[in-house]
PDB file of N, CA and C in Angstrom:
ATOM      1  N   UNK A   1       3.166 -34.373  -5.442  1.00  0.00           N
ATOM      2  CA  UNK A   1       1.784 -34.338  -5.052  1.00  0.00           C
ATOM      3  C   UNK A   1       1.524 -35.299  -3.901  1.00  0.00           C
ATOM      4  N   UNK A   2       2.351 -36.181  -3.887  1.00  0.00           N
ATOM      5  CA  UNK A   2       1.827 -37.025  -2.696  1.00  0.00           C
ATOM      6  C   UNK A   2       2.929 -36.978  -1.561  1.00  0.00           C
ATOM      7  N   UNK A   3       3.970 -35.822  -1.287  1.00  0.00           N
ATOM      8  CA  UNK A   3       4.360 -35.608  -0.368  1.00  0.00           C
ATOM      9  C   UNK A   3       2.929 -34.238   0.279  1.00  0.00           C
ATOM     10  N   UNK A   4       2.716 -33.324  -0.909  1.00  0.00           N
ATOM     11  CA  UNK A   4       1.595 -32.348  -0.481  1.00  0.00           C
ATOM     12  C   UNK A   4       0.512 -33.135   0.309  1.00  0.00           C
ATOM     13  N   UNK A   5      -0.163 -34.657  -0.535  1.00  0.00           N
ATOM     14  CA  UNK A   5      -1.445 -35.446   0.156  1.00  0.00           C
ATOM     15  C   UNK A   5      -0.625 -35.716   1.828  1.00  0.00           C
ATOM     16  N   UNK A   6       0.336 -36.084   1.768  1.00  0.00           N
ATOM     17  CA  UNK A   6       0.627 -37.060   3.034  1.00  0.00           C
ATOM     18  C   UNK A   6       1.220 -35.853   4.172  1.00  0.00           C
ATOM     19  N   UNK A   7       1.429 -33.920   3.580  1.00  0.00           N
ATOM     20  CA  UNK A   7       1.168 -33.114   4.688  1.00  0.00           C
ATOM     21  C   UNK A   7       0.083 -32.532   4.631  1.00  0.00           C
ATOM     22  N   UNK A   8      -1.307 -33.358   4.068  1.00  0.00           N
ATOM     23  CA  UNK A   8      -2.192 -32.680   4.417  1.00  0.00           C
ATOM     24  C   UNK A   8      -3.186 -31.894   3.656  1.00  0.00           C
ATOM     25  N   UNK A   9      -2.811 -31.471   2.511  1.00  0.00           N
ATOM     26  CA  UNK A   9      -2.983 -30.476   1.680  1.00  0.00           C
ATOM     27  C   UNK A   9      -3.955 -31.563   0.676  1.00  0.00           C
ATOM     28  N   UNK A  10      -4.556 -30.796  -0.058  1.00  0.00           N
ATOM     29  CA  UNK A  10      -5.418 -31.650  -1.062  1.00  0.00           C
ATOM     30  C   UNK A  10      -5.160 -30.851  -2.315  1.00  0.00           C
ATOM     31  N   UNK A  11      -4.624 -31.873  -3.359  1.00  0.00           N
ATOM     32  CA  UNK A  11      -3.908 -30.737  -4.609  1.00  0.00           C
ATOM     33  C   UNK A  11      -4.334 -31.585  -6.002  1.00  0.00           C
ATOM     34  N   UNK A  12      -4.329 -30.817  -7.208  1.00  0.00           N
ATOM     35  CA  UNK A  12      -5.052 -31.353  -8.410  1.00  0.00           C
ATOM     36  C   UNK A  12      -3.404 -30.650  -9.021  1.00  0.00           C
ATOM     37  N   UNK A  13      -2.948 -31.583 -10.062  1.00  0.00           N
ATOM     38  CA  UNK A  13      -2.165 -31.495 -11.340  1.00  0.00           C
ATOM     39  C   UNK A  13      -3.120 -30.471 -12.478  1.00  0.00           C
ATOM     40  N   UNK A  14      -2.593 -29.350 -12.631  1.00  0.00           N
ATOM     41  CA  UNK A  14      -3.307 -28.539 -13.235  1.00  0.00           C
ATOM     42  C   UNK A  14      -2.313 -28.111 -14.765  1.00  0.00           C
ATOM     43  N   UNK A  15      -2.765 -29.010 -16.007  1.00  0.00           N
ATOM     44  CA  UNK A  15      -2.346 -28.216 -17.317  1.00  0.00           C
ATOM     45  C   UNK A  15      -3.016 -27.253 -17.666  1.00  0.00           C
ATOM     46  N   UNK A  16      -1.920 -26.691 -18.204  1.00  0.00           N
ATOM     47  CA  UNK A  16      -2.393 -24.999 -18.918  1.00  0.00           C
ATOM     48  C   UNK A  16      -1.940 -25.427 -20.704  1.00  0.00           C
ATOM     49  N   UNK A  17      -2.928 -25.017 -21.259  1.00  0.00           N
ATOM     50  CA  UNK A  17      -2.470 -25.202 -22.934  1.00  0.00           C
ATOM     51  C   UNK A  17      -3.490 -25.031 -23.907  1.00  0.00           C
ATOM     52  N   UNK A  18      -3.168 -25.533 -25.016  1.00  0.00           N
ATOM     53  CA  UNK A  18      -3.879 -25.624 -25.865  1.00  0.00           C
ATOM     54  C   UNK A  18      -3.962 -26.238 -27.352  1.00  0.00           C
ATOM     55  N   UNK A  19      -4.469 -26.944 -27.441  1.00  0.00           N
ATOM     56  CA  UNK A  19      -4.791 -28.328 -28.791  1.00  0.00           C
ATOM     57  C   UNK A  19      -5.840 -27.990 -29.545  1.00  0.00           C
ATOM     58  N   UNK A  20      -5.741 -28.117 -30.734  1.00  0.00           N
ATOM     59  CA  UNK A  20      -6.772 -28.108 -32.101  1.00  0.00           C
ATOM     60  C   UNK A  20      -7.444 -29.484 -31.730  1.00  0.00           C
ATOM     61  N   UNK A  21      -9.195 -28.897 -32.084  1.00  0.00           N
ATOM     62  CA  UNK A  21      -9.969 -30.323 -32.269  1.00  0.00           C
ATOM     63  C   UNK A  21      -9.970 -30.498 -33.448  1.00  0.00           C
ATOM     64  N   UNK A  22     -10.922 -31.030 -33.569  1.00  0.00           N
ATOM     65  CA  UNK A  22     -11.153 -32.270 -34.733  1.00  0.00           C
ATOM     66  C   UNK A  22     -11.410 -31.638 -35.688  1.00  0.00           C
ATOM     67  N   UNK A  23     -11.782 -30.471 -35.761  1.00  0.00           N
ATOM     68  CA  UNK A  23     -11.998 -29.517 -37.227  1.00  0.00           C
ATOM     69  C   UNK A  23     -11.216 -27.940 -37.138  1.00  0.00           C
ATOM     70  N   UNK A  24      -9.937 -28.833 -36.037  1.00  0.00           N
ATOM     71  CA  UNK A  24      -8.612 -27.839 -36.015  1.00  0.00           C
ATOM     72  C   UNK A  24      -9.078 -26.141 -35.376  1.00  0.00           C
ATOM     73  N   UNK A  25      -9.891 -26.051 -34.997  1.00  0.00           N
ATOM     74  CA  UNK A  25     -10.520 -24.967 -33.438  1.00  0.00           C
ATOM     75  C   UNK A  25      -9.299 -25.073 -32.553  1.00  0.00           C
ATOM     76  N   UNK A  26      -8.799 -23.909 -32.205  1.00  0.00           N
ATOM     77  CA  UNK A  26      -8.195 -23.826 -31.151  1.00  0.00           C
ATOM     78  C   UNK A  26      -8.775 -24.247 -29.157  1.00  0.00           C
ATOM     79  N   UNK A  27      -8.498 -25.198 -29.028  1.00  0.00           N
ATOM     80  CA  UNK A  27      -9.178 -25.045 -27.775  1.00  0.00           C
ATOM     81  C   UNK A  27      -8.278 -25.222 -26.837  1.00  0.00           C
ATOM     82  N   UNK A  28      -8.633 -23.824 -25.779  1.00  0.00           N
ATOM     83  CA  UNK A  28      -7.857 -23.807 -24.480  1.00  0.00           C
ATOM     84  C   UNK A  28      -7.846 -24.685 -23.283  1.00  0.00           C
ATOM     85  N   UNK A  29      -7.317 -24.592 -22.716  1.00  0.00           N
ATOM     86  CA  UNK A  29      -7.546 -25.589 -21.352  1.00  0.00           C
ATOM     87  C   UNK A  29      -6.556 -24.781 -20.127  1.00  0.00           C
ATOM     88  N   UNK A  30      -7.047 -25.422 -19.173  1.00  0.00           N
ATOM     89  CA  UNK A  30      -6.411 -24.529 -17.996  1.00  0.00           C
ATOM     90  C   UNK A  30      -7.215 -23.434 -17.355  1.00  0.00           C
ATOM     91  N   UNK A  31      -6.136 -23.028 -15.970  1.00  0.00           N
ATOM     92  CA  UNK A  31      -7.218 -21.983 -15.152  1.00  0.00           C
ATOM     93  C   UNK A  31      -6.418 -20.630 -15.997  1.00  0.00           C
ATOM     94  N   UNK A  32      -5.196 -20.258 -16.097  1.00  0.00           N
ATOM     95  CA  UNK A  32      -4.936 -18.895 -17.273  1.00  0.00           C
ATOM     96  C   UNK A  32      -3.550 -19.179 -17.590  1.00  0.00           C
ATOM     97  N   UNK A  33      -3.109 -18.518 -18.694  1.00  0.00           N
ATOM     98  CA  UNK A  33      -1.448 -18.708 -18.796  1.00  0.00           C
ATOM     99  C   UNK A  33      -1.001 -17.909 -17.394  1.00  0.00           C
ATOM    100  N   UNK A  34       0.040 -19.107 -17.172  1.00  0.00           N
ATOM    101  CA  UNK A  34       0.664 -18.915 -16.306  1.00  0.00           C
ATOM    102  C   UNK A  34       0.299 -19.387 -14.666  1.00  0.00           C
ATOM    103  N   UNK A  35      -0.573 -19.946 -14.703  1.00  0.00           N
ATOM    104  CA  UNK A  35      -1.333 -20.821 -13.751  1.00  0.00           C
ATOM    105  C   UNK A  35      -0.346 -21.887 -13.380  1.00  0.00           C
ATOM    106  N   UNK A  36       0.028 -22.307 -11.758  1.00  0.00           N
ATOM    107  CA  UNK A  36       1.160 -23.392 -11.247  1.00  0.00           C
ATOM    108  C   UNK A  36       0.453 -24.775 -11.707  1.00  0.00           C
ATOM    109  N   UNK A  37       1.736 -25.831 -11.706  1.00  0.00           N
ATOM    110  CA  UNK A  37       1.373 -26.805 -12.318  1.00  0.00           C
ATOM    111  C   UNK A  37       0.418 -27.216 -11.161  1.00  0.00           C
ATOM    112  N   UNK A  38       0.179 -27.054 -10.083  1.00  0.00           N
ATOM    113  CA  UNK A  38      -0.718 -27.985  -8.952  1.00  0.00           C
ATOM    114  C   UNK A  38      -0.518 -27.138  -8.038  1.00  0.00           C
ATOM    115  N   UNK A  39      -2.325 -27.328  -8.039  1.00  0.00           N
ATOM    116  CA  UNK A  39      -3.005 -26.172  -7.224  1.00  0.00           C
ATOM    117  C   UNK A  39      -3.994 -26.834  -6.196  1.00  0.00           C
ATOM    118  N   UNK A  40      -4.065 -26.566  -5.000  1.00  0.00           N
ATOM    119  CA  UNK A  40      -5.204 -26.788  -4.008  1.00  0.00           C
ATOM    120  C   UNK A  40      -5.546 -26.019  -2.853  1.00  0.00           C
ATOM    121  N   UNK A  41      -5.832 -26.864  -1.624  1.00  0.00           N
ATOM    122  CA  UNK A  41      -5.634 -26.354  -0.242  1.00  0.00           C
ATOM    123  C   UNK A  41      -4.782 -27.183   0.409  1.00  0.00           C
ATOM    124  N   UNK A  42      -4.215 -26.027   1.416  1.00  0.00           N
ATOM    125  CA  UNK A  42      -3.200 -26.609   2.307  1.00  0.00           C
ATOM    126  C   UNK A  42      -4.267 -26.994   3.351  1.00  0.00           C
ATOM    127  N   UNK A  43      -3.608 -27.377   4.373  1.00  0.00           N
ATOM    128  CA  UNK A  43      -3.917 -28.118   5.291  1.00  0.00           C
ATOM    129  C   UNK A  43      -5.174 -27.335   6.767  1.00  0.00           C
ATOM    130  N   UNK A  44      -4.584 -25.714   6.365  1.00  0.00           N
ATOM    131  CA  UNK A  44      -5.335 -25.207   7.132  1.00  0.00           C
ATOM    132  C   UNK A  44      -6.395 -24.618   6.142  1.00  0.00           C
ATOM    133  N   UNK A  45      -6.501 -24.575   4.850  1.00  0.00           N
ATOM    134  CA  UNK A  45      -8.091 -24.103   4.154  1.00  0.00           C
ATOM    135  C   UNK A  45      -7.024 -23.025   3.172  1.00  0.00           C
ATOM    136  N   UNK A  46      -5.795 -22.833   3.491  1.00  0.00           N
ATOM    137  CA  UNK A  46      -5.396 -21.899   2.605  1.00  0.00           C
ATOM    138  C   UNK A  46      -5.168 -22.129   0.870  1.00  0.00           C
ATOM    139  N   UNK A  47      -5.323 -21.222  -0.305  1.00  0.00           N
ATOM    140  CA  UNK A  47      -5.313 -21.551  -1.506  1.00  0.00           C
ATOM    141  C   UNK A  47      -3.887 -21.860  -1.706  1.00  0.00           C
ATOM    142  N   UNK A  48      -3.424 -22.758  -2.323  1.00  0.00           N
ATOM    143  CA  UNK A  48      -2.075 -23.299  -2.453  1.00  0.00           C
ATOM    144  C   UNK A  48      -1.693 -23.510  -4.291  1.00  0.00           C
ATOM    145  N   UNK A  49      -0.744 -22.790  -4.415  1.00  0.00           N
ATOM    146  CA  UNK A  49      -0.151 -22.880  -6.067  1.00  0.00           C
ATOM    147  C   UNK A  49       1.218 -23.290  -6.022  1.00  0.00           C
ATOM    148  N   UNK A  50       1.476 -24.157  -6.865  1.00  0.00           N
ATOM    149  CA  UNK A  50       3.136 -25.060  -6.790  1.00  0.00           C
ATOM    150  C   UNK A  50       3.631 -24.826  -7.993  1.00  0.00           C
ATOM    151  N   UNK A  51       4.419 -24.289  -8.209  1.00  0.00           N
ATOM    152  CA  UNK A  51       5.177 -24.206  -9.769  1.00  0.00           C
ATOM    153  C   UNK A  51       6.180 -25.207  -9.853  1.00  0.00           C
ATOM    154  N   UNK A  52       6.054 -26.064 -10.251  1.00  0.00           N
ATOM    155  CA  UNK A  52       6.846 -27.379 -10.351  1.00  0.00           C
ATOM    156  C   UNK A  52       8.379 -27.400 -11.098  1.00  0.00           C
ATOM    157  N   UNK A  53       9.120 -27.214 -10.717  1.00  0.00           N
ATOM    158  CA  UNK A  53      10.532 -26.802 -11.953  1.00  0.00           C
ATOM    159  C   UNK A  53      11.851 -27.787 -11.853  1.00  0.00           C
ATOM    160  N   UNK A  54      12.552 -28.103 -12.628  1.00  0.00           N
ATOM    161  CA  UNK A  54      13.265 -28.687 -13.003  1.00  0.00           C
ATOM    162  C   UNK A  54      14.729 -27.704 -11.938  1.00  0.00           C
ATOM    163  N   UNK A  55      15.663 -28.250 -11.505  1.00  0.00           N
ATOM    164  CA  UNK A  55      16.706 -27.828 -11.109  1.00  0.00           C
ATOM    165  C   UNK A  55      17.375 -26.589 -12.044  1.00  0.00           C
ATOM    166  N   UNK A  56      17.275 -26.680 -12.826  1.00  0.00           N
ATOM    167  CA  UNK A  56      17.800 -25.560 -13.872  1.00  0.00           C
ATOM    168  C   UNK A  56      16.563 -25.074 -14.365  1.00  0.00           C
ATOM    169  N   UNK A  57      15.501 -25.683 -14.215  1.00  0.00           N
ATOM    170  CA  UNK A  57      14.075 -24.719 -14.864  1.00  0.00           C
ATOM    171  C   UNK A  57      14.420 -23.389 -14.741  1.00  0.00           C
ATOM    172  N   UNK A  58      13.520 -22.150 -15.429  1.00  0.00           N
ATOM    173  CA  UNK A  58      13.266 -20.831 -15.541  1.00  0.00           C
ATOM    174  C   UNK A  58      11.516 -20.728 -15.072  1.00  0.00           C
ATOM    175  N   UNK A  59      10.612 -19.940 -14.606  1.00  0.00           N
ATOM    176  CA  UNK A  59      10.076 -19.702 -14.624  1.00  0.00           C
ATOM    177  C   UNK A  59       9.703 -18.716 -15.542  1.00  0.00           C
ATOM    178  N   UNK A  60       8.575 -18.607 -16.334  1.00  0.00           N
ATOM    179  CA  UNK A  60       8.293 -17.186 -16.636  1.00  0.00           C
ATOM    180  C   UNK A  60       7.433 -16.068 -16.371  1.00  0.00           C
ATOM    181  N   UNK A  61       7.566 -14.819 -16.881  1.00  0.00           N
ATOM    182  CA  UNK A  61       6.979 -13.534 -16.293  1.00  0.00           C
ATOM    183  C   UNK A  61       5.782 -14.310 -15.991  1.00  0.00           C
ATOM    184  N   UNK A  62       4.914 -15.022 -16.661  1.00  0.00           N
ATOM    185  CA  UNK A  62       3.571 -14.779 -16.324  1.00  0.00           C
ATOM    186  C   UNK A  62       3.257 -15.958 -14.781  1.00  0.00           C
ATOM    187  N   UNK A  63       3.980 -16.981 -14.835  1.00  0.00           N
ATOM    188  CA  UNK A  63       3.908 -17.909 -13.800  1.00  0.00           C
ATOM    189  C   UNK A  63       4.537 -17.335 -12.648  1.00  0.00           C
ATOM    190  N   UNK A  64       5.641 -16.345 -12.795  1.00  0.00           N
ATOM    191  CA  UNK A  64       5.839 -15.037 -11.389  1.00  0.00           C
ATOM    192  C   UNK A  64       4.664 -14.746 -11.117  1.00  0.00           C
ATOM    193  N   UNK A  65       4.048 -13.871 -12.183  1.00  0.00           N
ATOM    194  CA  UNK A  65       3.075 -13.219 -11.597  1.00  0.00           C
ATOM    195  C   UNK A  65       1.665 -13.463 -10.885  1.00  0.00           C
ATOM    196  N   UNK A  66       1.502 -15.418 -11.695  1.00  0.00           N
ATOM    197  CA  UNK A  66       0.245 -15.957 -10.846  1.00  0.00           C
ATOM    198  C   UNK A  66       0.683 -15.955  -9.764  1.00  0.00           C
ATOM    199  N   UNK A  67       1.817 -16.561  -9.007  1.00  0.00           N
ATOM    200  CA  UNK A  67       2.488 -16.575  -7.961  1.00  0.00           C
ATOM    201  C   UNK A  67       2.171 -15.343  -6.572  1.00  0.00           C
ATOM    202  N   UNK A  68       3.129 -14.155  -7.690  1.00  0.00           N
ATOM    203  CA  UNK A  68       2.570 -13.357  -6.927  1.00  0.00           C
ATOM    204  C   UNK A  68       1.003 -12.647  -6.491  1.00  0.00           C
ATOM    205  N   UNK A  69       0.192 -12.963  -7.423  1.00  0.00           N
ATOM    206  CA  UNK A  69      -1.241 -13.039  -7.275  1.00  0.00           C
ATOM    207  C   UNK A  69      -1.728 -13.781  -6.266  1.00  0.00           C
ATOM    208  N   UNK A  70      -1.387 -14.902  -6.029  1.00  0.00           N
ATOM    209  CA  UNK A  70      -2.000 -15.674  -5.565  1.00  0.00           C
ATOM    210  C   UNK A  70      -1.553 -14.925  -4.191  1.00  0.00           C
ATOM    211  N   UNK A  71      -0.257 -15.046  -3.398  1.00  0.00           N
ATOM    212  CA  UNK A  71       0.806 -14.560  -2.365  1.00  0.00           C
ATOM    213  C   UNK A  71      -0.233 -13.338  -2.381  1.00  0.00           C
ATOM    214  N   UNK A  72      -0.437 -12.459  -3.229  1.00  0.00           N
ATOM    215  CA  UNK A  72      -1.346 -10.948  -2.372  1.00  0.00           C
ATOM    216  C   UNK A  72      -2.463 -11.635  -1.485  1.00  0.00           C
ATOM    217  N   UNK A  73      -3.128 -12.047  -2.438  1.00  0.00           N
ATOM    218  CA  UNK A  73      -4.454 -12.459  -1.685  1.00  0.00           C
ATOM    219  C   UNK A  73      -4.629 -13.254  -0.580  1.00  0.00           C
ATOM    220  N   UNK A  74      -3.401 -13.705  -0.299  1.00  0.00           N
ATOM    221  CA  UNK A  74      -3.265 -14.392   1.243  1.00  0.00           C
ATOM    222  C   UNK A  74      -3.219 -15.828   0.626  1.00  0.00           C
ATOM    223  N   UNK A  75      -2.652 -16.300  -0.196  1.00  0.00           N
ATOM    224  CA  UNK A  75      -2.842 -17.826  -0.661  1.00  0.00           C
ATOM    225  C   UNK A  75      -0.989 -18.125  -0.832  1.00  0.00           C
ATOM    226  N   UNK A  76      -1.059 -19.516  -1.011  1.00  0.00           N
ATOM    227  CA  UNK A  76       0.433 -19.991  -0.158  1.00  0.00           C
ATOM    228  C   UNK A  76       1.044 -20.089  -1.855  1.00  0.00           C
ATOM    229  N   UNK A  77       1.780 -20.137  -2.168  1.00  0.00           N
ATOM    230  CA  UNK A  77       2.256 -19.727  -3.476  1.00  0.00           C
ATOM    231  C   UNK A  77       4.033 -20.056  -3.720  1.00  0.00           C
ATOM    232  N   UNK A  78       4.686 -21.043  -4.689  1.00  0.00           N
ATOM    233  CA  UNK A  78       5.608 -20.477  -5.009  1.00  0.00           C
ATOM    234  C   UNK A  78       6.621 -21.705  -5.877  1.00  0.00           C
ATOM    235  N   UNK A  79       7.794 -21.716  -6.081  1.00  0.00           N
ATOM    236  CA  UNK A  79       8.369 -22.343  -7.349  1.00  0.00           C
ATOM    237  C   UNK A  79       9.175 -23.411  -6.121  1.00  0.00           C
ATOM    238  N   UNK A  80       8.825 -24.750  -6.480  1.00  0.00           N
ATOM    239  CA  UNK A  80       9.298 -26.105  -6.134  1.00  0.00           C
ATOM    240  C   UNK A  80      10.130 -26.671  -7.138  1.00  0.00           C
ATOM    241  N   UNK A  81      11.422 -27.193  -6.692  1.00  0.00           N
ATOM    242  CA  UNK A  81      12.261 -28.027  -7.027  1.00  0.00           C
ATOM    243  C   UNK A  81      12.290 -29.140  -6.962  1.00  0.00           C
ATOM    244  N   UNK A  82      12.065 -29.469  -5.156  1.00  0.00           N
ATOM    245  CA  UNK A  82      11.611 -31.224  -4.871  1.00  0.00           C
ATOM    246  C   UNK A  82      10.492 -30.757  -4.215  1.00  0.00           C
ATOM    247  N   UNK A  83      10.104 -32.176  -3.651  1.00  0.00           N
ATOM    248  CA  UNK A  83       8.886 -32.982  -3.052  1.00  0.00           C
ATOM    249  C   UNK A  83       8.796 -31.390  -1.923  1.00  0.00           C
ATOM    250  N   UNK A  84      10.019 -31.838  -0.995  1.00  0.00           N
ATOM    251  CA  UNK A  84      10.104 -31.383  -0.011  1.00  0.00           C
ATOM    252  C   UNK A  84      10.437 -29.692   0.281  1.00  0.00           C
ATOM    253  N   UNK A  85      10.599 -29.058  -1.095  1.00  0.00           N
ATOM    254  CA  UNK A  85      10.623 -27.879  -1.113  1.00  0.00           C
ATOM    255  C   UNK A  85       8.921 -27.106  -1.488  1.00  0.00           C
ATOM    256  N   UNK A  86       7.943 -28.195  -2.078  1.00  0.00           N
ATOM    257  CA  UNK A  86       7.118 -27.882  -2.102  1.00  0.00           C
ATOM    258  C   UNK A  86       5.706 -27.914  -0.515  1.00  0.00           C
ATOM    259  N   UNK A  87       5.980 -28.852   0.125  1.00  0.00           N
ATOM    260  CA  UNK A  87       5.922 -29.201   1.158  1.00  0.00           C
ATOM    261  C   UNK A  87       5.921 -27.951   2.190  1.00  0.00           C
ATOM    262  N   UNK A  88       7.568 -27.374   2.375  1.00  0.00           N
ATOM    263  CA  UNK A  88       7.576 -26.255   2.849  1.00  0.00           C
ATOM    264  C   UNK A  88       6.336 -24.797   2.246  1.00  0.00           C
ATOM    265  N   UNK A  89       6.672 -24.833   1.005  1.00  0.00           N
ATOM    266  CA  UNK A  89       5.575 -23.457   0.381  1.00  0.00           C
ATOM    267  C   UNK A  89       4.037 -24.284   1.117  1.00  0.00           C
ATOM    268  N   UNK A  90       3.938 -25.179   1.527  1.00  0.00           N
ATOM    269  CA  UNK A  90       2.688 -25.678   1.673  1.00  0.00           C
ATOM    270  C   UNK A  90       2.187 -25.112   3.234  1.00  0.00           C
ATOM    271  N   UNK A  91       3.443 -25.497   3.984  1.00  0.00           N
ATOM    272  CA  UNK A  91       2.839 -25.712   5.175  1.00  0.00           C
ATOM    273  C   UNK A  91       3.813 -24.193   6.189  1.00  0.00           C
ATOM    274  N   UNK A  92       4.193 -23.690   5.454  1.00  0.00           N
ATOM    275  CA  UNK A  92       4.732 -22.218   5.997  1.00  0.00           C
ATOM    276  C   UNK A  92       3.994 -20.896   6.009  1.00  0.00           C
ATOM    277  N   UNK A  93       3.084 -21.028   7.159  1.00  0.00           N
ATOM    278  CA  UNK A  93       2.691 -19.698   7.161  1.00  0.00           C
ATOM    279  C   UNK A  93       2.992 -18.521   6.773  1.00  0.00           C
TER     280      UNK A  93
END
């Protein structure tokens, strides 16, 4: 996130989930399953989604498909390894 702040981009850490309250209610959180871990704008106004993954991470069907959701609609979209691979999805037209 703060290689994204320092090219520019303005980005929020976004959990997706869900925890029982206090009288054990399911309550959701997040923008939908499958929503990238950190989401904003890039540098020129474009919508920006980062799927954050571990070197051996998997993505799944549904975090493809925000991905590709996002990518139709003209928004910058896609699965980061490092700093600097996210960076690129940021600032690549």
């Amino acid at each position: 996130m703060m290689a994204l702040s320092e090219a520019g981009c303005l980005v929020w850490r976004q959990n997706t989930g869900s925890l029982p309250d206090r009288n054990g209610r399911l309550v959701r959180f997040g923008l939908c399953v499958g929503s990238s871990d950190i989401v904003g704008l890039c540098s020129d106004g474009k919508f920006l989604a980062i799927e954050a993954k571990t070197a051996l991470g998997q993505p799944t069907d549904a975090q493809l498909n925000f991905i590709k959701a996002v990518q139709r609609q003209g928004g910058r979209a896609g699965i980061a390894r490092s700093a600097a691979e996210a960076v690129e999805i940021a600032c690549t037209p």
